[in-house]
C-alpha atoms as a PDB file:
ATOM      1  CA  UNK A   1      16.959 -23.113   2.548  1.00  0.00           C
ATOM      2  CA  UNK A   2      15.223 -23.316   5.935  1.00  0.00           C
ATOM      3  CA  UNK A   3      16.390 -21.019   8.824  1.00  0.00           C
ATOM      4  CA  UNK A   4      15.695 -23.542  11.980  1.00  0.00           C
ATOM      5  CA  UNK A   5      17.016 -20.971  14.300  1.00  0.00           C
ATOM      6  CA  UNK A   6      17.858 -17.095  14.195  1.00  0.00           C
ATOM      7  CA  UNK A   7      20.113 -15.736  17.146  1.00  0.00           C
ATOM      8  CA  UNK A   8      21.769 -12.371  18.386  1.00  0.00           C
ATOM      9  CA  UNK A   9      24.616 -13.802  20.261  1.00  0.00           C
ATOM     10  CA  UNK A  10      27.521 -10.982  20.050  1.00  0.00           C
ATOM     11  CA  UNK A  11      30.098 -14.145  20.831  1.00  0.00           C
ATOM     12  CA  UNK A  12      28.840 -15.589  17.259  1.00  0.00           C
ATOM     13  CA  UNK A  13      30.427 -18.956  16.720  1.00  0.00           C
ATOM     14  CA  UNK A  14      30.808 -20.734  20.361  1.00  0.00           C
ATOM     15  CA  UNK A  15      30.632 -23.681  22.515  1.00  0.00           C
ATOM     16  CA  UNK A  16      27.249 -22.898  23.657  1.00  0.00           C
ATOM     17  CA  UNK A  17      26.017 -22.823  19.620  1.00  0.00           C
ATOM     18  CA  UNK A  18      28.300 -25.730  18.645  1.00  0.00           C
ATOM     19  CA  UNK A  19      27.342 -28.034  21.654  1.00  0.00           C
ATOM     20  CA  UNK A  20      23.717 -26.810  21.843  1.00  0.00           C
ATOM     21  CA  UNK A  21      22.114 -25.243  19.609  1.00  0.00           C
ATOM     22  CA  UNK A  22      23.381 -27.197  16.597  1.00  0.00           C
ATOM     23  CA  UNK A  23      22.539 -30.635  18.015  1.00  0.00           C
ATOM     24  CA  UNK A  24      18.775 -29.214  18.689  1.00  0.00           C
ATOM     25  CA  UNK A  25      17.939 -27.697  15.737  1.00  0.00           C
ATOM     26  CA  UNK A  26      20.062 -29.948  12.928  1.00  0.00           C
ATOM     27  CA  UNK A  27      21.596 -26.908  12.075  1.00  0.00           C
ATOM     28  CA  UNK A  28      23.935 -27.896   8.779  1.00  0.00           C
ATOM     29  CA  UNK A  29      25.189 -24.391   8.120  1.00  0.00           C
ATOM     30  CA  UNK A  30      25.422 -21.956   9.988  1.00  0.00           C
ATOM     31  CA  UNK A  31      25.365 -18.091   8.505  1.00  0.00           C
ATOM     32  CA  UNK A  32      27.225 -15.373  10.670  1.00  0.00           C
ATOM     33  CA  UNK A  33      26.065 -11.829   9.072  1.00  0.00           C
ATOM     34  CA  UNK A  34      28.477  -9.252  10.548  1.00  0.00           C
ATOM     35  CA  UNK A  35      30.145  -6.658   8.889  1.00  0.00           C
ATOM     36  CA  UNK A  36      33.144  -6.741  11.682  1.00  0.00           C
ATOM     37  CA  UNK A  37      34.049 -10.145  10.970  1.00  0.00           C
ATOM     38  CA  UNK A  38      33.793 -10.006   7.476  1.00  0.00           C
ATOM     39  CA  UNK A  39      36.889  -9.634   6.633  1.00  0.00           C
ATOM     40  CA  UNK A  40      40.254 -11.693   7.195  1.00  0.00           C
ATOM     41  CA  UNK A  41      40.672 -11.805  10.903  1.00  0.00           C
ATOM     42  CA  UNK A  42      42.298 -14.319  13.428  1.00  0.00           C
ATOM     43  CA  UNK A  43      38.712 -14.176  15.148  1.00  0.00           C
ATOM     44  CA  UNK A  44      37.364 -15.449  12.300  1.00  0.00           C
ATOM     45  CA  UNK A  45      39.464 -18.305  11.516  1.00  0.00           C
ATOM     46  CA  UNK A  46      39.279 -19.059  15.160  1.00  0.00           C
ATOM     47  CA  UNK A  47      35.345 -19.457  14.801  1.00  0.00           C
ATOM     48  CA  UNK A  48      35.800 -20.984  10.801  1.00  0.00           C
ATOM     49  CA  UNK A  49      38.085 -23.887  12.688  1.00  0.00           C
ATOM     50  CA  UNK A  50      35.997 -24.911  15.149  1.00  0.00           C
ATOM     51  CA  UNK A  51      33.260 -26.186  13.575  1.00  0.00           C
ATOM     52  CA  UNK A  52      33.094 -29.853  12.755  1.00  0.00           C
ATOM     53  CA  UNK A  53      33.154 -29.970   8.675  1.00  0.00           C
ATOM     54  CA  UNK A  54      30.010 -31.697   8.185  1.00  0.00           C
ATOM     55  CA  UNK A  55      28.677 -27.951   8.695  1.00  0.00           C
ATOM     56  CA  UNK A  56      28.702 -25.664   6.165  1.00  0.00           C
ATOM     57  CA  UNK A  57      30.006 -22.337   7.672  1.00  0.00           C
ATOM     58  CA  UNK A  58      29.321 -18.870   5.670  1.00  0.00           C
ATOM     59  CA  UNK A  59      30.874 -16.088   7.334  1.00  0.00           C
ATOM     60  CA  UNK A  60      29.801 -12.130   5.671  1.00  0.00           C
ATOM     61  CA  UNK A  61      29.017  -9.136   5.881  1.00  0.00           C
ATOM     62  CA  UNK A  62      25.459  -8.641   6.721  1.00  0.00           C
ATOM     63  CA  UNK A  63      24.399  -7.465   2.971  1.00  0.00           C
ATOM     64  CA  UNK A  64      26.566 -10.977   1.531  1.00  0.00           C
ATOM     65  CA  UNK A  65      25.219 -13.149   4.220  1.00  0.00           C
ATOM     66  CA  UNK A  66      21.869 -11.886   2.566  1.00  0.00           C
ATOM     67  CA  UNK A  67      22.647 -12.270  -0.913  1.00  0.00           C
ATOM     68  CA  UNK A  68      24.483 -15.887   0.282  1.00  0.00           C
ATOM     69  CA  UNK A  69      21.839 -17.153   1.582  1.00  0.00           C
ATOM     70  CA  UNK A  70      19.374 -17.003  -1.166  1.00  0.00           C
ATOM     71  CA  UNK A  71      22.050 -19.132  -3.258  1.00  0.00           C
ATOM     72  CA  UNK A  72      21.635 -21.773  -1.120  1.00  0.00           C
ATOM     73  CA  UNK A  73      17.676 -21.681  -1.902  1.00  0.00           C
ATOM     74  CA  UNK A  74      16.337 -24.375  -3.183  1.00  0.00           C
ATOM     75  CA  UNK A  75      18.967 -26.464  -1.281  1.00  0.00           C
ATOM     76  CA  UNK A  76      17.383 -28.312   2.106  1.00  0.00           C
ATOM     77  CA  UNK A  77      20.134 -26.943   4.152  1.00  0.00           C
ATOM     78  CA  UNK A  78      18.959 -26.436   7.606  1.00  0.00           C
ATOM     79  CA  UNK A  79      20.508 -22.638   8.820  1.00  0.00           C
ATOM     80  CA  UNK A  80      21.536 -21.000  11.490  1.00  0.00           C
ATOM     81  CA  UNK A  81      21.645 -17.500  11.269  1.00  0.00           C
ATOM     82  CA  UNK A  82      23.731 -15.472  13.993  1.00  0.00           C
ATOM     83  CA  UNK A  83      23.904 -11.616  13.918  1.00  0.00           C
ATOM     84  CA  UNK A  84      26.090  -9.698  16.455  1.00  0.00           C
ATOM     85  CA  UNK A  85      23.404  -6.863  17.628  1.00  0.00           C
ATOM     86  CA  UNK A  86      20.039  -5.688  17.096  1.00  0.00           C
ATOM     87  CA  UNK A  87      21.330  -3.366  14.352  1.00  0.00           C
ATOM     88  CA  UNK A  88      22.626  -6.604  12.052  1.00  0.00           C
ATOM     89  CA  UNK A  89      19.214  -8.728  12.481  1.00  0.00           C
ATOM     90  CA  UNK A  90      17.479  -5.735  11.528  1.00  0.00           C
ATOM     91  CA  UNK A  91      19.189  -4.917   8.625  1.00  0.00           C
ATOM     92  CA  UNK A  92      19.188  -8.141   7.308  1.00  0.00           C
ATOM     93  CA  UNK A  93      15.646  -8.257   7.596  1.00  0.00           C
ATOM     94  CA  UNK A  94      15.032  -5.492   5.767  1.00  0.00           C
ATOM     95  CA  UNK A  95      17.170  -6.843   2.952  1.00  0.00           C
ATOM     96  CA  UNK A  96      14.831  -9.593   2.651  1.00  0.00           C
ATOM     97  CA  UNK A  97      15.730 -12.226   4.687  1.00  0.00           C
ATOM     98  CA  UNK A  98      12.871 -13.564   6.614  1.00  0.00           C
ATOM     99  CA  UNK A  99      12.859 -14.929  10.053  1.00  0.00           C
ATOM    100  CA  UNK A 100       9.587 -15.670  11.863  1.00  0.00           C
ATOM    101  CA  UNK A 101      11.572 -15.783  15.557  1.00  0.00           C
ATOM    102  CA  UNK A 102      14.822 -14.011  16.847  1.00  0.00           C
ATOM    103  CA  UNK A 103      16.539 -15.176  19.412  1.00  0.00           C
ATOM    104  CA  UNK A 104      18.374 -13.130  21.697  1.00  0.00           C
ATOM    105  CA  UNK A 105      20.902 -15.507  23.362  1.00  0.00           C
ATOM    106  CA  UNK A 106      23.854 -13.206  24.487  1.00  0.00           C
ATOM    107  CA  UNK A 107      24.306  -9.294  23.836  1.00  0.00           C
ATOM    108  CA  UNK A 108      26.860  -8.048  26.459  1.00  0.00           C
ATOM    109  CA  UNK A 109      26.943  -4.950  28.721  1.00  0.00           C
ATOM    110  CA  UNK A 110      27.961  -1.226  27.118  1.00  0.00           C
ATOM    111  CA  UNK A 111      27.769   1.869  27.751  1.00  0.00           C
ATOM    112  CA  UNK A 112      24.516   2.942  27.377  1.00  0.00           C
ATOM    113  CA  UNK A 113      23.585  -0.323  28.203  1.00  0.00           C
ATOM    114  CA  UNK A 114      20.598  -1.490  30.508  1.00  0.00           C
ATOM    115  CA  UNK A 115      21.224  -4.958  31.735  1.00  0.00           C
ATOM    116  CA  UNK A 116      18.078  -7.232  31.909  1.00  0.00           C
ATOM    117  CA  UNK A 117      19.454 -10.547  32.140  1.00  0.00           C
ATOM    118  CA  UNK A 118      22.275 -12.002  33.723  1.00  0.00           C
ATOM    119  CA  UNK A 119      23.428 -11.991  29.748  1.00  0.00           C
ATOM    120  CA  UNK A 120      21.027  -9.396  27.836  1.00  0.00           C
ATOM    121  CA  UNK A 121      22.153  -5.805  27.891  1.00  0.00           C
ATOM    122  CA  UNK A 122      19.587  -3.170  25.874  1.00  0.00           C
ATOM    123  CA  UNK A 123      20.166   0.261  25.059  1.00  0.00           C
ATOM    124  CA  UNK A 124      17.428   2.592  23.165  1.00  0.00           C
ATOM    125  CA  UNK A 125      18.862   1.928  19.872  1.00  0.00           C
ATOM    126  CA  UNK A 126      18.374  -2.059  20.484  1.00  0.00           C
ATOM    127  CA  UNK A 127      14.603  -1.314  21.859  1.00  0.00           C
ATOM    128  CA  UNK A 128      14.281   0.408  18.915  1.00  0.00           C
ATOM    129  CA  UNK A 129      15.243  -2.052  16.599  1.00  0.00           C
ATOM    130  CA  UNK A 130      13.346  -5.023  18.119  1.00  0.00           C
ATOM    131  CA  UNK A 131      10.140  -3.407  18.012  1.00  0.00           C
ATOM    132  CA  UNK A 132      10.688  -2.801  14.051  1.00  0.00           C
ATOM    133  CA  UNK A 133      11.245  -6.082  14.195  1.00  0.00           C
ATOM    134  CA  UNK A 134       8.070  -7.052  16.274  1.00  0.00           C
ATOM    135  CA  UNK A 135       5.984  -5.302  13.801  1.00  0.00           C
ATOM    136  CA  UNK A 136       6.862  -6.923  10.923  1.00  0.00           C
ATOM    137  CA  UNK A 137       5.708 -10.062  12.450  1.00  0.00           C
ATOM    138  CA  UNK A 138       9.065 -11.511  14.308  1.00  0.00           C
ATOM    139  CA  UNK A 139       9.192 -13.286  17.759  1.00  0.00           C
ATOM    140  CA  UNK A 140      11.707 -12.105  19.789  1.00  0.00           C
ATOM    141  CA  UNK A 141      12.534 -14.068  22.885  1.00  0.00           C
ATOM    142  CA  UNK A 142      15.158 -14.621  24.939  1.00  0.00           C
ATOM    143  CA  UNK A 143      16.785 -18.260  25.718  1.00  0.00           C
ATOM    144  CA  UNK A 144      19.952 -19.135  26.115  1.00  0.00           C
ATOM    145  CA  UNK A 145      20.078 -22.573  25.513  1.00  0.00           C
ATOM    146  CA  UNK A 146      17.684 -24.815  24.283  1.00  0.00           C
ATOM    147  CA  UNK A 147      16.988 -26.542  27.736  1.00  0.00           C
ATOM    148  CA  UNK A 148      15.380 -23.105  29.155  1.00  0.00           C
ATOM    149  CA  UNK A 149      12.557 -21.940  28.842  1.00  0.00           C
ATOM    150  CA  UNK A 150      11.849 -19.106  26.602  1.00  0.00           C
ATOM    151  CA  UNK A 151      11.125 -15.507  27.940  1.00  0.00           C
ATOM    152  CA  UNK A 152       9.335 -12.793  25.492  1.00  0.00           C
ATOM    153  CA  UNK A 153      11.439 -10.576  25.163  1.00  0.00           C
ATOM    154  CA  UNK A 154       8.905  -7.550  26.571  1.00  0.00           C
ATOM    155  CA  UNK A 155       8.790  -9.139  29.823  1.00  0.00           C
ATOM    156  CA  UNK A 156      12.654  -8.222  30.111  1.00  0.00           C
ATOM    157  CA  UNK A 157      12.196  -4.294  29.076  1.00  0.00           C
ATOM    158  CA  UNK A 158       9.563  -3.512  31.595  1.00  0.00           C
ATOM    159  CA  UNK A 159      12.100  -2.851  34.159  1.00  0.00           C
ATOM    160  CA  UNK A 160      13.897  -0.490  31.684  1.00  0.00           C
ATOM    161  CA  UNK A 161      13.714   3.203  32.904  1.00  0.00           C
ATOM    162  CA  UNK A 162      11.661   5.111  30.596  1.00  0.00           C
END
């Protein structure tokens, strides 16, 4: 098992990861951890459908998606791993899965909410969690698809208010 790309994107499964991200990685599974959409859901069927079947699609809650994911070890499957928020990649880190970069491709506005991008929203909690993250060793940028050019993802929180 080989993650080839790690991504908070709180759309999950989409056009922009089907179309993009797939063909430039050779993603062939793709792992949503998210407790939400765990479950039976028409969201989830929605996402489970439209993904060609030549991709292996694992849809979990974040503590599964963990435990899944280590079954697929020693298999060469290429992965894409896609958490909701800050909060999921986290926790799934600490659980053992290992990611050496984190994308952050889409988290959307909230209360609470600082926007930053024209499609990354942080609140305290997120900061919070990405610098765990950051000192265990994990790259966080932001890119939104594979054509742009990466930003660190500090370079975005300096015009947070303190």
């Amino acid at each position: 098992m080989g993650i080839v790309l790690a991504r908070i994107d709180n759309r999950l499964i989409h056009g922009q990861v089907l179309e993009a991200w797939i063909p430039f990685t050779h993603a062939n599974c793709i792992v949503v951890a998210n407790d939400e959409l765990a479950g039976p859901s028409l969201r989830r069927a929605m996402m489970e459908s439209s993904v060609p079947r030549s991709i292996k699609v694992i849809i979990a809650g974040v503590d599964e998606a963990c435990r899944r994911l280590d079954e697929l070890k020693p298999a060469a499957s290429k992965v894409l791993v896609l958490f909701a928020t800050s909060e999921d990649a986290l926790r799934a880190f600490r659980r053992g899965l290992v990611f050496k970069e984190l994308n952050l491709g889409n988290m959307h506005e909230g209360q609470g909410k600082y926007q930053l991008s024209c499609t990354i929203h942080l609140d305290e909690a997120d900061v919070k969690n990405l610098l765990q993250l950051e000192s265990a060793g994990v790259e966080i940028v932001s890119r939104c698809v594979p054509a742009d050019r990466g930003q660190h993802w500090r370079k975005l929180i300096r015009s947070m208010p303190e």
